[in-house]
N, C-alpha and C. Protein backbone atom coordinates (compact mmCIF):
# COMPACT_ATOMS: atom_id res chain seq x y z
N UNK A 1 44.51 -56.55 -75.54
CA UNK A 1 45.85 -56.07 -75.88
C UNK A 1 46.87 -57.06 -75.34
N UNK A 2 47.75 -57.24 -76.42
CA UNK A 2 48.87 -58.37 -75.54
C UNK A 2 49.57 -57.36 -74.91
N UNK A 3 50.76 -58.62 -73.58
CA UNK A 3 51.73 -58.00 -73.18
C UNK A 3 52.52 -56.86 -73.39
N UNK A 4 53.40 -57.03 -74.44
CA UNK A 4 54.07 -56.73 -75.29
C UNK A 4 53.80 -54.93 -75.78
N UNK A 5 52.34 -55.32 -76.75
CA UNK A 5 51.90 -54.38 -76.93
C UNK A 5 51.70 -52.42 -75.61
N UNK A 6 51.27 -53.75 -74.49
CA UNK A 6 51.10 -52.38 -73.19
C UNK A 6 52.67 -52.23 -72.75
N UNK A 7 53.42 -53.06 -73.04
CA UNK A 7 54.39 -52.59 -72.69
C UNK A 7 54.71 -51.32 -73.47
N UNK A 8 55.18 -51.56 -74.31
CA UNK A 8 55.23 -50.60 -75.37
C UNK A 8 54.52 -48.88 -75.48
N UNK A 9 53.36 -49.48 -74.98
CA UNK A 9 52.10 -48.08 -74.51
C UNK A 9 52.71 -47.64 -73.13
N UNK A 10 53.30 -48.53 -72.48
CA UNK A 10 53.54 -47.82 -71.22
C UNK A 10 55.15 -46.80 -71.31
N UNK A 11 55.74 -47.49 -71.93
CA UNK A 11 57.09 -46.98 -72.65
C UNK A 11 56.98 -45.53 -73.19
N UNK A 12 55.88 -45.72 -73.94
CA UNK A 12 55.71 -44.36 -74.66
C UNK A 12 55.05 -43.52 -73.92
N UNK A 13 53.95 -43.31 -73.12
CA UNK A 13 53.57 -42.79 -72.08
C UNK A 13 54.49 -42.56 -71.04
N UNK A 14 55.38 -42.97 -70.56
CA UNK A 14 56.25 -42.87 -69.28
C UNK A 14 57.81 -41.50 -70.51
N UNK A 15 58.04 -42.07 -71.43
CA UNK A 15 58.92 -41.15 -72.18
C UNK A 15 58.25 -39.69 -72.46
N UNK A 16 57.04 -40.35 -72.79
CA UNK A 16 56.56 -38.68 -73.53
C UNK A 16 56.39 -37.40 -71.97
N UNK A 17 56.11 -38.43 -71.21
CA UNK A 17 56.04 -37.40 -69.63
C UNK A 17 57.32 -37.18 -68.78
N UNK A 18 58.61 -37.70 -69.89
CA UNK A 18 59.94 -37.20 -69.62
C UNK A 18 59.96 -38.00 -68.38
N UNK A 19 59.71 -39.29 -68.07
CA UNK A 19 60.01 -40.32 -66.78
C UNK A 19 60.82 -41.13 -66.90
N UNK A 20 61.14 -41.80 -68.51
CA UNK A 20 61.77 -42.20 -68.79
C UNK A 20 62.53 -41.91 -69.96
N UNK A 21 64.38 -42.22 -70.19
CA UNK A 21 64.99 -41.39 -71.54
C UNK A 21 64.28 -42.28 -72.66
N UNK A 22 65.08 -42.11 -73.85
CA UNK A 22 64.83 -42.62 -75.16
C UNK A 22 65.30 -43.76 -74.62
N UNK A 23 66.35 -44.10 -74.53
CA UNK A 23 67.15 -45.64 -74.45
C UNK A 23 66.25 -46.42 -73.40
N UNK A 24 66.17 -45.52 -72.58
CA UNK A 24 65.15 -46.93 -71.37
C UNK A 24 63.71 -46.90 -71.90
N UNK A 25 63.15 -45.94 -72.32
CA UNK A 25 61.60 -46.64 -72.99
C UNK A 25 62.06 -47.60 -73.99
N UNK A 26 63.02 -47.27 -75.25
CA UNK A 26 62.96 -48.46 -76.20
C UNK A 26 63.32 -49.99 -75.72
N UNK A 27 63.91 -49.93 -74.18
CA UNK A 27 63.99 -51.06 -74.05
C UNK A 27 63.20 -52.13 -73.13
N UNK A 28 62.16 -50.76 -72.44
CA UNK A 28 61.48 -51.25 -72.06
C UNK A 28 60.20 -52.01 -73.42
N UNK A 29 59.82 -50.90 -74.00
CA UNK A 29 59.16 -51.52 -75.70
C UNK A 29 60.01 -52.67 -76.43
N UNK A 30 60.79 -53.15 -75.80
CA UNK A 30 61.35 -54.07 -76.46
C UNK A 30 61.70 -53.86 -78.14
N UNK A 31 62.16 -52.77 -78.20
CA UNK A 31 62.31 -52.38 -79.83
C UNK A 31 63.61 -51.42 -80.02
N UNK A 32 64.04 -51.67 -81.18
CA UNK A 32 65.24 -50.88 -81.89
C UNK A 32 64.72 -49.50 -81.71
N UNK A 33 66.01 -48.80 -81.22
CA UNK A 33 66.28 -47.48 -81.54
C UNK A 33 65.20 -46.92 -82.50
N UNK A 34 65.93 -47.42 -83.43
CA UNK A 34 64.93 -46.69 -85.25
C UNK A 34 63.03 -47.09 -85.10
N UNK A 35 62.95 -47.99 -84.26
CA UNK A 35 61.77 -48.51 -84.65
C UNK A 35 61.11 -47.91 -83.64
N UNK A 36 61.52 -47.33 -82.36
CA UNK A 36 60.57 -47.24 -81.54
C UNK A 36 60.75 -45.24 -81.88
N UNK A 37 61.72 -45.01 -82.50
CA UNK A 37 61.76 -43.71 -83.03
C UNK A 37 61.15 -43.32 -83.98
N UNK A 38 60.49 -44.03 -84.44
CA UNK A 38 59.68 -44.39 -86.10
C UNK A 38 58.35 -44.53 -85.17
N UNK A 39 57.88 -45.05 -84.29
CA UNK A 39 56.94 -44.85 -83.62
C UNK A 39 56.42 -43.65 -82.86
N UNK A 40 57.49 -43.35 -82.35
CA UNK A 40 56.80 -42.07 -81.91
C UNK A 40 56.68 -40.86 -82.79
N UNK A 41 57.57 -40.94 -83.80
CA UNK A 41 56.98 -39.91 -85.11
C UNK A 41 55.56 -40.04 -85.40
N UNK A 42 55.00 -41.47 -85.72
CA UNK A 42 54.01 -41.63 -86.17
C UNK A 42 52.92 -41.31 -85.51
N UNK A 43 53.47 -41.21 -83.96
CA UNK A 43 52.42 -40.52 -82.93
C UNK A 43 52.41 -38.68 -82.90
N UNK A 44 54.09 -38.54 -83.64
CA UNK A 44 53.40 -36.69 -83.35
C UNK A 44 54.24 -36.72 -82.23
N UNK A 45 54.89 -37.32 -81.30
CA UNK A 45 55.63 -37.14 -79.85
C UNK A 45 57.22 -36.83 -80.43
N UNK A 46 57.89 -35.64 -80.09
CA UNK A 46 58.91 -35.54 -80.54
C UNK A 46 60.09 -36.13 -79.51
N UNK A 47 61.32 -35.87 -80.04
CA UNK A 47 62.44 -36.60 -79.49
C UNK A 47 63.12 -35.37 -78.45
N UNK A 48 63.32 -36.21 -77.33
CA UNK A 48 64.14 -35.20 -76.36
C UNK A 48 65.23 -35.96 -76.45
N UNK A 49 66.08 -35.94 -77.18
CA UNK A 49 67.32 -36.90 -77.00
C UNK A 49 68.72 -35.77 -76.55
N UNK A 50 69.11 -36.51 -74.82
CA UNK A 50 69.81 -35.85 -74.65
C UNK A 50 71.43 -35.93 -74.11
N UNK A 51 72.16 -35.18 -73.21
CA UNK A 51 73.52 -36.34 -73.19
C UNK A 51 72.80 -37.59 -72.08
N UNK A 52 72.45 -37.25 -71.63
CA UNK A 52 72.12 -38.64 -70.34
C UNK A 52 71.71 -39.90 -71.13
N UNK A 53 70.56 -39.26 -72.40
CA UNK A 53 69.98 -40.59 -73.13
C UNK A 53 71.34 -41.63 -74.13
N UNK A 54 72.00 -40.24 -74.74
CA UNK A 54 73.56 -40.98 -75.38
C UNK A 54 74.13 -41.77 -74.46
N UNK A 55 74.80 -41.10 -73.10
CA UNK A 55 75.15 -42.00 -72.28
C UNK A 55 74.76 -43.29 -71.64
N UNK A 56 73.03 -43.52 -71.74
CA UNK A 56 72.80 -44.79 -71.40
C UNK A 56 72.85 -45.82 -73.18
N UNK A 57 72.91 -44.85 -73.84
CA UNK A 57 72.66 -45.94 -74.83
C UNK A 57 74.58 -46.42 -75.15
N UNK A 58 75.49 -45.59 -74.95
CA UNK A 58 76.70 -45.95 -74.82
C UNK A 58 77.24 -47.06 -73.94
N UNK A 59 76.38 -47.03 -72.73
CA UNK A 59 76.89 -48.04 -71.82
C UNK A 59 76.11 -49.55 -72.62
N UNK A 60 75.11 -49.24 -72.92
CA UNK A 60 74.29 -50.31 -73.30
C UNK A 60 74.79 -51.39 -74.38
N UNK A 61 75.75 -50.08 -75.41
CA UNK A 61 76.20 -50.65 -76.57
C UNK A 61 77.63 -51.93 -75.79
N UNK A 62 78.44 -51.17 -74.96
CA UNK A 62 79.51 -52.23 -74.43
C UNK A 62 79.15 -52.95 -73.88
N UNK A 63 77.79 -52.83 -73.56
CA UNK A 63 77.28 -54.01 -72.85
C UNK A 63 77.29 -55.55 -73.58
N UNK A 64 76.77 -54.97 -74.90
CA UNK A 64 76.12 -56.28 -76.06
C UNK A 64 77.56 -56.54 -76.79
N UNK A 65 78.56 -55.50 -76.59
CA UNK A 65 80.17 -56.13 -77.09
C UNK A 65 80.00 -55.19 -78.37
């Protein structure tokens, strides 16, 4: 398995056990919003998206301008 890939496994494992929000697994998976949300559909793991997860993805957005 590459890097990349366990990252990604670890991302989704650490989210689905509510350790980490939506915004910090996808960035730990190194992947878009849509894509790593498109992933975990495909796994069956639903979305806990909540204000804390908006709020990090808000800061994140002024971050990139």
């Amino acid at each position: 398995m590459k890097p990349l890939e366990l990252k990604q496994e670890l991302a989704i494992h650490l989210f689905q056990e509510g350790r980490l929000s939506f915004g910090k697994a996808r960035q730990l998976a190194d992947m878009s919003a849509w894509v790593f949300q498109q992933l975990l559909g495909s796994r069956g793991i639903p979305m806990h998206y909540d204000i804390d997860d908006y709020a990090e993805d808000m800061a994140a957005l002024k971050e990139i301008g």
